[in-house]
C-alpha atoms as a PDB file:
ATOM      1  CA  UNK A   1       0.000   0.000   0.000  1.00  0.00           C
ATOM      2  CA  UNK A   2       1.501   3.279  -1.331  1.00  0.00           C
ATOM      3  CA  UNK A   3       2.186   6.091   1.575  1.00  0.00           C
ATOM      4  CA  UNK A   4      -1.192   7.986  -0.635  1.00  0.00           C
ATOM      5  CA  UNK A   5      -3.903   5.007   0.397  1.00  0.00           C
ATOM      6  CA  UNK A   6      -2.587   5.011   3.933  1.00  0.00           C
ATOM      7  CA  UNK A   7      -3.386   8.725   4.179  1.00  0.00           C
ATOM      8  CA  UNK A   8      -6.345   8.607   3.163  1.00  0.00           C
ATOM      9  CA  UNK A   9      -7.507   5.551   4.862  1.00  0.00           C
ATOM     10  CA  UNK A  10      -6.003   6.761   8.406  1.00  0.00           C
ATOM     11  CA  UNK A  11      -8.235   9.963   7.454  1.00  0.00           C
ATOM     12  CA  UNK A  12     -11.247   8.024   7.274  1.00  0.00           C
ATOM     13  CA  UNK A  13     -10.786   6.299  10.720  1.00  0.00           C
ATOM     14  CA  UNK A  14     -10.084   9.830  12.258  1.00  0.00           C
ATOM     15  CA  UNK A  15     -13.236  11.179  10.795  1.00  0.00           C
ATOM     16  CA  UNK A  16     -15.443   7.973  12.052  1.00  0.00           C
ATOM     17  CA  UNK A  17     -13.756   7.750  15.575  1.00  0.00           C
ATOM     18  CA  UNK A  18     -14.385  11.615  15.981  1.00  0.00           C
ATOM     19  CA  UNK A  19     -17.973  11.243  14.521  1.00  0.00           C
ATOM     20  CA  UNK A  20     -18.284   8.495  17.117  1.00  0.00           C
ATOM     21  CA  UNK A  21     -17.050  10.894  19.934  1.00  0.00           C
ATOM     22  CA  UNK A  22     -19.431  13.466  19.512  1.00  0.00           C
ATOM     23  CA  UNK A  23     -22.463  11.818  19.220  1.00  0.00           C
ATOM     24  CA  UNK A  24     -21.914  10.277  22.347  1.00  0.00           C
ATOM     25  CA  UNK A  25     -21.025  13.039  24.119  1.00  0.00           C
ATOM     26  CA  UNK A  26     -24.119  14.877  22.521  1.00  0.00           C
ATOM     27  CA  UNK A  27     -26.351  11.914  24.261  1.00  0.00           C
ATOM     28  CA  UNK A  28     -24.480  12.116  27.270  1.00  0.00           C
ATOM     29  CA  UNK A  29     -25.352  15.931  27.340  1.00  0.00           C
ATOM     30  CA  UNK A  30     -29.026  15.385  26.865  1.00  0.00           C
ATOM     31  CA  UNK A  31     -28.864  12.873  29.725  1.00  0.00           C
ATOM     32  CA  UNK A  32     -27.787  15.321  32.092  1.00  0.00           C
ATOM     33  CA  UNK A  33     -30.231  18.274  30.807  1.00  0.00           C
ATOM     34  CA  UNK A  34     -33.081  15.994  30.831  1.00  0.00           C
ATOM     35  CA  UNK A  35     -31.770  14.394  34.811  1.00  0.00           C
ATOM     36  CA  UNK A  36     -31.554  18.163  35.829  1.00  0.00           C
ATOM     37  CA  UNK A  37     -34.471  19.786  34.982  1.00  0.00           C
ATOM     38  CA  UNK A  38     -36.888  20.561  37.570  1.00  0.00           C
ATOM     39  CA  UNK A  39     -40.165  18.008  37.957  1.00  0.00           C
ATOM     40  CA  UNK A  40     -43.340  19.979  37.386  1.00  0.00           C
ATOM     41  CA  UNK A  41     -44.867  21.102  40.658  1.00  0.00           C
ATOM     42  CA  UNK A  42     -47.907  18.850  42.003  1.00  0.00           C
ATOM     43  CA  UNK A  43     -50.942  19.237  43.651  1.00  0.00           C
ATOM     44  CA  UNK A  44     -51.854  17.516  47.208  1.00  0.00           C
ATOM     45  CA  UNK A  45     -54.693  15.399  47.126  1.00  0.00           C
ATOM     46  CA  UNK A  46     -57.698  16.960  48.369  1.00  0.00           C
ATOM     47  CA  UNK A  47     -56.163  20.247  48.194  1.00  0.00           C
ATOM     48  CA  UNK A  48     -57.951  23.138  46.475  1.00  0.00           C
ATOM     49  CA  UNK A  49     -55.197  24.496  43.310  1.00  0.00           C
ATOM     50  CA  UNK A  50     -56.096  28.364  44.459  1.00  0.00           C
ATOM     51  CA  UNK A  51     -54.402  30.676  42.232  1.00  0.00           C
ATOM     52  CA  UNK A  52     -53.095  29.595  38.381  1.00  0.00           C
ATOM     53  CA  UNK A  53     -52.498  31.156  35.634  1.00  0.00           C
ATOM     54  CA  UNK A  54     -55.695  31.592  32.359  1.00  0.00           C
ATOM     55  CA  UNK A  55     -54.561  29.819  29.095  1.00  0.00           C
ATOM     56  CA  UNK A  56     -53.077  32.693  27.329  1.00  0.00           C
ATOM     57  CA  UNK A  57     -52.768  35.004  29.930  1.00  0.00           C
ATOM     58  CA  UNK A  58     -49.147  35.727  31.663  1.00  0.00           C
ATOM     59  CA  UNK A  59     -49.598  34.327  35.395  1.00  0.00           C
ATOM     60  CA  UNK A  60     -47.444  37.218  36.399  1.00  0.00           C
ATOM     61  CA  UNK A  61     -47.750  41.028  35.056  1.00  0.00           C
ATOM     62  CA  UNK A  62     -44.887  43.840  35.006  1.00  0.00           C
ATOM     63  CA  UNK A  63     -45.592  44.682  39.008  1.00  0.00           C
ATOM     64  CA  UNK A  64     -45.097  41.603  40.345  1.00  0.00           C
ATOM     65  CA  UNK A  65     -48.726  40.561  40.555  1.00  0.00           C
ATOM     66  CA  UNK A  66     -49.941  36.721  40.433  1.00  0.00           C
ATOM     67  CA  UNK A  67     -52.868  36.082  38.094  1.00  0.00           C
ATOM     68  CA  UNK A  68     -55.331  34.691  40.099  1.00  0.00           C
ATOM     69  CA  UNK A  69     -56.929  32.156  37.285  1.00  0.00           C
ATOM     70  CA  UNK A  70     -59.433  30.364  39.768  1.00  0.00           C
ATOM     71  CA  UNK A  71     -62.996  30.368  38.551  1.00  0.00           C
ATOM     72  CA  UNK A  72     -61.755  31.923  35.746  1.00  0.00           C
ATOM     73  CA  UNK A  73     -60.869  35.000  37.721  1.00  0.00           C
ATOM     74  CA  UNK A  74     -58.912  36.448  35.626  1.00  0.00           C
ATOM     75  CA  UNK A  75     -57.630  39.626  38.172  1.00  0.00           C
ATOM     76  CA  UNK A  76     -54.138  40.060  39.609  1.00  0.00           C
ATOM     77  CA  UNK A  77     -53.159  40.282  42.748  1.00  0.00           C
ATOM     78  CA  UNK A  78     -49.894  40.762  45.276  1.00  0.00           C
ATOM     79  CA  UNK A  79     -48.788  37.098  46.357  1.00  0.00           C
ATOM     80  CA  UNK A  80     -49.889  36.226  49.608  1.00  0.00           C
ATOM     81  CA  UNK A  81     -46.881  37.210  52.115  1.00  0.00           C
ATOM     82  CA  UNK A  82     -45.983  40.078  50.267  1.00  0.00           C
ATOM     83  CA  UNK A  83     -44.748  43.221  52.752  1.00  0.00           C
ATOM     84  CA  UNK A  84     -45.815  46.699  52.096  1.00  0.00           C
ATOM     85  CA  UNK A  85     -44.595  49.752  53.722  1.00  0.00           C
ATOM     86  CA  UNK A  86     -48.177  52.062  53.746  1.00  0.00           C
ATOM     87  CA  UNK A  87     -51.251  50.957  53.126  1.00  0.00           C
ATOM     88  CA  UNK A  88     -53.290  51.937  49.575  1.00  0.00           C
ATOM     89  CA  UNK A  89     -55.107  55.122  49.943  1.00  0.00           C
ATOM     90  CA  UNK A  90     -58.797  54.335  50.297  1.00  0.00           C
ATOM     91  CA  UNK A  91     -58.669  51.618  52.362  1.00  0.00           C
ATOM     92  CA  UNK A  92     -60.939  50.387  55.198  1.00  0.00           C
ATOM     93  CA  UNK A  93     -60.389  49.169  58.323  1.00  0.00           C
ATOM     94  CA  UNK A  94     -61.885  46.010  60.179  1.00  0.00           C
ATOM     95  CA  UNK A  95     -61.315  44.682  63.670  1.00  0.00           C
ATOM     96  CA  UNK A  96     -61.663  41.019  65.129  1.00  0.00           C
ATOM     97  CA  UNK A  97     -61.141  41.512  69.084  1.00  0.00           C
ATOM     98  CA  UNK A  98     -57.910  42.726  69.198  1.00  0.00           C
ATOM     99  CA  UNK A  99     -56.682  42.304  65.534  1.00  0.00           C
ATOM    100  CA  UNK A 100     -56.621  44.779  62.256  1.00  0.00           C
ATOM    101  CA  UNK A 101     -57.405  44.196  59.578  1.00  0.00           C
ATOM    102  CA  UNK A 102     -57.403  46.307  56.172  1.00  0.00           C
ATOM    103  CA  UNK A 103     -59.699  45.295  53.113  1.00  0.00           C
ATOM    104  CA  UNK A 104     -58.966  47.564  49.899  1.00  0.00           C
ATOM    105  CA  UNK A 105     -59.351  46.574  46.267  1.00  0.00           C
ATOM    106  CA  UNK A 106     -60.504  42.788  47.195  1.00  0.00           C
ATOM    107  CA  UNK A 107     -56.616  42.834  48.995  1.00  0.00           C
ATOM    108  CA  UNK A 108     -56.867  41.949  52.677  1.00  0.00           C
ATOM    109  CA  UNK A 109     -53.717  43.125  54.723  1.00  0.00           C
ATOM    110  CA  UNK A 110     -52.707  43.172  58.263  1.00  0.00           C
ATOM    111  CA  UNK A 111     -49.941  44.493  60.060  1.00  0.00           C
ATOM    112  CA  UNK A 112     -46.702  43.841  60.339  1.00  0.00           C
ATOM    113  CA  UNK A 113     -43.483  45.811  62.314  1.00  0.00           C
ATOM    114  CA  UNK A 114     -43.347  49.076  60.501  1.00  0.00           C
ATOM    115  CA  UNK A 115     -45.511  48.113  57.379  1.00  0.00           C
ATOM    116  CA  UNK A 116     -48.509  45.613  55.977  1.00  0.00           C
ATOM    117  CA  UNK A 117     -48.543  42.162  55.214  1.00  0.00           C
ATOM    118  CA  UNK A 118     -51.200  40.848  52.661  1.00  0.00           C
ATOM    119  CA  UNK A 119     -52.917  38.161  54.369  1.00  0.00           C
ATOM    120  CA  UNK A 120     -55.750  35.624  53.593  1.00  0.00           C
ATOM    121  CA  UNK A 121     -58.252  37.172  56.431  1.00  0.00           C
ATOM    122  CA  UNK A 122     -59.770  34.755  59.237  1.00  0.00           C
ATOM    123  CA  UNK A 123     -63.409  33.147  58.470  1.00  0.00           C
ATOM    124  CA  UNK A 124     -66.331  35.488  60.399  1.00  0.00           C
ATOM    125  CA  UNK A 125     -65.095  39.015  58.968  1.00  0.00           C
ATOM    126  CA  UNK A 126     -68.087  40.697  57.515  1.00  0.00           C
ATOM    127  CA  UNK A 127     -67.932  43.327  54.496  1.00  0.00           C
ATOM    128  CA  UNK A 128     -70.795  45.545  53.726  1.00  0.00           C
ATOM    129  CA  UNK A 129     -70.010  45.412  49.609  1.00  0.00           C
ATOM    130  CA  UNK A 130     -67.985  42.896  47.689  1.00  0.00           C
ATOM    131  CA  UNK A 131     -64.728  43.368  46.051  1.00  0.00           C
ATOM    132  CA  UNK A 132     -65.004  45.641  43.198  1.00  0.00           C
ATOM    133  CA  UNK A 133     -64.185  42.562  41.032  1.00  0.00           C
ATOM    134  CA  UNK A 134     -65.875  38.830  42.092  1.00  0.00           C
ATOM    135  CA  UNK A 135     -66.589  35.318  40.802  1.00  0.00           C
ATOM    136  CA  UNK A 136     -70.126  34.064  41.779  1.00  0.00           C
ATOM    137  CA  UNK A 137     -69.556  30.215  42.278  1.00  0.00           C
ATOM    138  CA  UNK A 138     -72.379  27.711  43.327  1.00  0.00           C
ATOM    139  CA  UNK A 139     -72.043  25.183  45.568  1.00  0.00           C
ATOM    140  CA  UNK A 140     -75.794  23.051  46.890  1.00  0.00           C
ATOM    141  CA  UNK A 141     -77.503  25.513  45.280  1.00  0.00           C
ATOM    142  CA  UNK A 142     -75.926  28.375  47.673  1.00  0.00           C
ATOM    143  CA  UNK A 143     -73.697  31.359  45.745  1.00  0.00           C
ATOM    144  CA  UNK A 144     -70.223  32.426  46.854  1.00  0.00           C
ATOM    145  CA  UNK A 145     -68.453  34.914  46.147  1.00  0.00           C
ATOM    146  CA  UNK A 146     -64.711  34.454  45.492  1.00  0.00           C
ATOM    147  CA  UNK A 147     -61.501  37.266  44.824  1.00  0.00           C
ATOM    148  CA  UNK A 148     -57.774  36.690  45.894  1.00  0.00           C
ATOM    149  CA  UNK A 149     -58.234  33.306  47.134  1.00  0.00           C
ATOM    150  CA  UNK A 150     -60.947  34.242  49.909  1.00  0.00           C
ATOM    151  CA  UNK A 151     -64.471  33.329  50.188  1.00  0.00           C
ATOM    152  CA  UNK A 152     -67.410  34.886  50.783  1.00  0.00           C
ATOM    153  CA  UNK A 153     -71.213  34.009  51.287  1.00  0.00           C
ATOM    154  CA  UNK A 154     -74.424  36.429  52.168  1.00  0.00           C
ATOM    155  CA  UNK A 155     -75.193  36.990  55.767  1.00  0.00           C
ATOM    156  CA  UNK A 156     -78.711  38.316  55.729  1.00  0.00           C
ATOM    157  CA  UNK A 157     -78.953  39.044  59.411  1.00  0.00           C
ATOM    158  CA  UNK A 158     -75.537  41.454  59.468  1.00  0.00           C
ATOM    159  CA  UNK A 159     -77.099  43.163  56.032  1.00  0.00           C
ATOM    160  CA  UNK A 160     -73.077  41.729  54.696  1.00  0.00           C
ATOM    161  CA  UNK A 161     -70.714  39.119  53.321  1.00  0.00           C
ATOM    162  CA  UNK A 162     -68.594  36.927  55.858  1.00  0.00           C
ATOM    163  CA  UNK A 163     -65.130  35.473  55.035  1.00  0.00           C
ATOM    164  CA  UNK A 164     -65.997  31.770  55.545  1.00  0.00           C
ATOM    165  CA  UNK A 165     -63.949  28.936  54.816  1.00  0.00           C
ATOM    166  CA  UNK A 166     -63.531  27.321  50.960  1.00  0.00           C
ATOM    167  CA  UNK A 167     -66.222  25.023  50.794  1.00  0.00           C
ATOM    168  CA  UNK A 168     -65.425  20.931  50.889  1.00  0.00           C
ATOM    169  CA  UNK A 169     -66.339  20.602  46.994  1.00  0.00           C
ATOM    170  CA  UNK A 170     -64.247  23.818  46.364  1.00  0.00           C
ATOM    171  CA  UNK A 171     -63.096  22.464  42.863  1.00  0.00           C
ATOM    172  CA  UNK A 172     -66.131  21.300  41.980  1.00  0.00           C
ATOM    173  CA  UNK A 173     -68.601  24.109  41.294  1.00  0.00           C
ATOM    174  CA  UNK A 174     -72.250  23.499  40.455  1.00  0.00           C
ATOM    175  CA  UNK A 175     -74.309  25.349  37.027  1.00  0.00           C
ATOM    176  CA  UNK A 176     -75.671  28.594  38.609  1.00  0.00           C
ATOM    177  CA  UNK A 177     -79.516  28.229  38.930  1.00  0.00           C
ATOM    178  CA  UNK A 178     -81.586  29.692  36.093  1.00  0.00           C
ATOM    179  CA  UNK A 179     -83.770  32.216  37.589  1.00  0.00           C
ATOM    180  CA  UNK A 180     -79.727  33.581  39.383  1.00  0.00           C
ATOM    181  CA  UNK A 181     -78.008  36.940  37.514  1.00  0.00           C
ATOM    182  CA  UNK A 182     -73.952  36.571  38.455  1.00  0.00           C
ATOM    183  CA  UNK A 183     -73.562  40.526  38.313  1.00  0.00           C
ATOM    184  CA  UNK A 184     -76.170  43.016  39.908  1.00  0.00           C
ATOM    185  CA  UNK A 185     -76.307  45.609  37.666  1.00  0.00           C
ATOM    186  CA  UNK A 186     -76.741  43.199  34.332  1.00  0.00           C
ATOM    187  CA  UNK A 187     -79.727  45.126  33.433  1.00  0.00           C
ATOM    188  CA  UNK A 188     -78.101  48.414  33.308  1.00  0.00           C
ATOM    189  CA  UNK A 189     -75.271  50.240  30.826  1.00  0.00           C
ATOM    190  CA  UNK A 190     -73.402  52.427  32.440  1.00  0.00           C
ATOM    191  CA  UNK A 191     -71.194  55.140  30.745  1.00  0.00           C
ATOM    192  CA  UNK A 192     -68.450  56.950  33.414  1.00  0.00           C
ATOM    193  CA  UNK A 193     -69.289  60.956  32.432  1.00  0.00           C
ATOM    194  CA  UNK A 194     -66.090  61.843  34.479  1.00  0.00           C
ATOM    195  CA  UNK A 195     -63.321  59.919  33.053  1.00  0.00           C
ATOM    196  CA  UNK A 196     -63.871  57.291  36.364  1.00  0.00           C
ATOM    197  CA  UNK A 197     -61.332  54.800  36.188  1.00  0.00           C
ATOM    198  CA  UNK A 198     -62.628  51.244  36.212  1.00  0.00           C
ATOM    199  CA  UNK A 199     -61.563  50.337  39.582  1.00  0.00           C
ATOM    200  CA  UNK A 200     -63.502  53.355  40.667  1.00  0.00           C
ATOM    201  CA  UNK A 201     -66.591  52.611  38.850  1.00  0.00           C
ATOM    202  CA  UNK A 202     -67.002  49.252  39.593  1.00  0.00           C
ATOM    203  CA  UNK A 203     -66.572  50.293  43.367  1.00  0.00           C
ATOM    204  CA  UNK A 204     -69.148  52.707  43.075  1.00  0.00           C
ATOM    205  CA  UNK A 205     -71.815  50.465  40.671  1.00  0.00           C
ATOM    206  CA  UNK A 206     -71.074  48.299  43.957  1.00  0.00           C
ATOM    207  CA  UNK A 207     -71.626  50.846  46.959  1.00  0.00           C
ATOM    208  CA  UNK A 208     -75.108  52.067  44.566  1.00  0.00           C
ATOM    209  CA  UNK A 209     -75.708  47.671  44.960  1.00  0.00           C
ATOM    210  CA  UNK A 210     -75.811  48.075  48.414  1.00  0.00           C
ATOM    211  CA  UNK A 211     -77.659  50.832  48.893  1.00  0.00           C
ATOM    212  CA  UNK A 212     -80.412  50.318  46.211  1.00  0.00           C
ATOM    213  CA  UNK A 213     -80.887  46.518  48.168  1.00  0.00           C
ATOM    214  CA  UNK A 214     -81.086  48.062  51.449  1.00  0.00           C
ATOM    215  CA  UNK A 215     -83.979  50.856  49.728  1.00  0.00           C
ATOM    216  CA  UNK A 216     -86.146  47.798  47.932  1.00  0.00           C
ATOM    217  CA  UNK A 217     -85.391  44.607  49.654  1.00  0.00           C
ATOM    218  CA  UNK A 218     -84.210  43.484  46.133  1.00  0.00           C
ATOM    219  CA  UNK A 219     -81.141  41.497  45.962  1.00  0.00           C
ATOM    220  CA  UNK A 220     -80.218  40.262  41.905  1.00  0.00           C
ATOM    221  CA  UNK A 221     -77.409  37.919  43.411  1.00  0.00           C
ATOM    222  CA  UNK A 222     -79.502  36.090  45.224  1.00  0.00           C
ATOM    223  CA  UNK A 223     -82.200  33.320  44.086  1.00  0.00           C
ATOM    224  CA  UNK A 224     -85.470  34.893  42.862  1.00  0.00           C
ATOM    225  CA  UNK A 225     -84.576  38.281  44.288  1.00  0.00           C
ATOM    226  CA  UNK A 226     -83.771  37.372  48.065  1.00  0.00           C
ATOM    227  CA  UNK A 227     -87.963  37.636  47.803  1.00  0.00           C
ATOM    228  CA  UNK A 228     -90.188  35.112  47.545  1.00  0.00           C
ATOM    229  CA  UNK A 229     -91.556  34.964  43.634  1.00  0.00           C
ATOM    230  CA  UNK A 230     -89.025  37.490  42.992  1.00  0.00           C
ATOM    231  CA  UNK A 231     -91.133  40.217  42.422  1.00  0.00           C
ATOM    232  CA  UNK A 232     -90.693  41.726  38.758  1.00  0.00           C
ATOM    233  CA  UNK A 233     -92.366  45.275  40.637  1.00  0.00           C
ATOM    234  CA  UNK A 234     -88.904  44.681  43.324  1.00  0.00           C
ATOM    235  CA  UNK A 235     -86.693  44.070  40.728  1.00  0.00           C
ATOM    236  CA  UNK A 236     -87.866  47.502  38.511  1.00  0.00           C
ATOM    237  CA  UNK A 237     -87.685  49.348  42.108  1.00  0.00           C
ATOM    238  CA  UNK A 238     -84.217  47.994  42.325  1.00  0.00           C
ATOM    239  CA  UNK A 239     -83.103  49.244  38.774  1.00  0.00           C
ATOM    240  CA  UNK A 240     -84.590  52.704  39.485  1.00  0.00           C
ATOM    241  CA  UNK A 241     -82.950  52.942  42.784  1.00  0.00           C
ATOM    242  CA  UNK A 242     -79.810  52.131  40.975  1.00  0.00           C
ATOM    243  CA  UNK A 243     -79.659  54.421  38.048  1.00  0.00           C
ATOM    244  CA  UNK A 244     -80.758  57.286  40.404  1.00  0.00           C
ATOM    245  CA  UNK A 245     -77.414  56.410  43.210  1.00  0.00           C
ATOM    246  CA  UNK A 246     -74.983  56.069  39.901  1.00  0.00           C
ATOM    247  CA  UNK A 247     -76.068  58.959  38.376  1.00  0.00           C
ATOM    248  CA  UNK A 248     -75.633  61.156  41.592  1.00  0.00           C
ATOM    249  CA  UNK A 249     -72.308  59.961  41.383  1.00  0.00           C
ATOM    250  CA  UNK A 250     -71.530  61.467  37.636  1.00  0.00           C
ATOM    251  CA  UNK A 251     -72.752  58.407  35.663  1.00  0.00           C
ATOM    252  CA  UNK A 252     -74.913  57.813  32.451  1.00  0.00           C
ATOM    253  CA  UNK A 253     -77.209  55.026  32.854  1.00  0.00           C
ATOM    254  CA  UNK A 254     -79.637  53.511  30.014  1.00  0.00           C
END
């Protein structure tokens, strides 16, 4: 064999030993990637999921905020733990014995050394409106109303809603009844005049809620009207008493 064909043919075991050599450290590569990366986090058993992000929504936005995706939510909020140094301007306060409590914007805080801690608040607090944004969720035929991770259910002897405790079926939701309306002022369009923000006007469509309930007796969340038959005569009393609180407050209703 001339000094040419040994050339070549030492070439040729080169390039097939190197070949060789890569793809095997290639595999070997994968095999560490694949033994490295984390496992996918997993629900306990029996455990409600609470927050999660909507498919096709970011579960975090540029402040920091977790999308809270439960019931199809859809609203974010500051994780649970998170430490502020003042409280949001607007805010209202709640006692239990000897314990604060702050509600503002469906955010529940409480405090903690020089600032405020946002908390899941304890069962038995009563609001007088909801959180300017809610999911109505049915469980036996009863609503509840849910924001940040907290329930709350209709106490018609405080005239409120109580913080009470996620219900045993919590992932399991029942088909709202038909004669039910999820939103209280479904009936009613309602154009800011004032350049209100939405935050603001759903706060005040809620704060007219209350008021216009306490006027007629007429509750729309509730089954039939809170009223036995569910009065159609209630539920126009209710509508007028609504338009006439919103529109004191700078609103066009039709």
């Amino acid at each position: 064999m001339n000094k040419t064909s040994q050339f070549a043919l030492l070439s040729l075991v080169v390039l097939f030993f190197g070949g060789s050599l890569q793809v095997a450290a290639a595999a070997d590569q994968h095999g560490r990637d694949e033994h490295s990366r984390p496992e996918p986090a997993r629900a306990e058993p029996g455990r409600p999921q609470g927050r999660g992000p909507v498919q096709g929504r970011p579960g975090f936005d540029g402040h920091g905020q977790v999308l809270d995706g439960r019931y199809n939510h859809g609203r974010y909020y500051p994780p649970m733990g998170t430490v502020r140094p003042a409280l949001p301007e607007g805010y209202r306060p709640y006692y239990r014995g000897r314990d604060r409590y702050y509600f503002h914007g469906g955010i529940w805080y409480a405090p903690r050394g020089p600032g405020f801690v946002v908390i899941r608040p304890p069962s038995g607090l009563v609001i007088s409106v909801l959180p300017p944004y809610y999911s109505t969720v049915w469980f036996g035929g009863v609503p509840y109303y849910y924001a940040d991770n907290v329930y709350y259910s209709y106490q018609p002897d405080q005239n409120g809603y109580a913080v009470v405790d996620p219900p045993d079926n919590a992932d399991s939701p029942a088909e709202a009844p038909d004669n039910t309306q999820d939103n209280p002022q479904t009936d009613l369009i309602i154009y800011p005049k004032n350049g209100q923000s939405k935050d603001q006007q759903a706060a005040d469509q809620y704060e007219c809620h209350t008021w216009a309930k306490g006027q007629t007796g007429f509750d729309p969340t509730q089954p039939g009207g809170g009223q036995a038959g569910g009065s159609a005569m209630s539920r126009s009393n209710y509508d007028r008493a609504m338009s006439a609180c919103l529109q004191a407050r700078d609103y066009q209703v039709n």
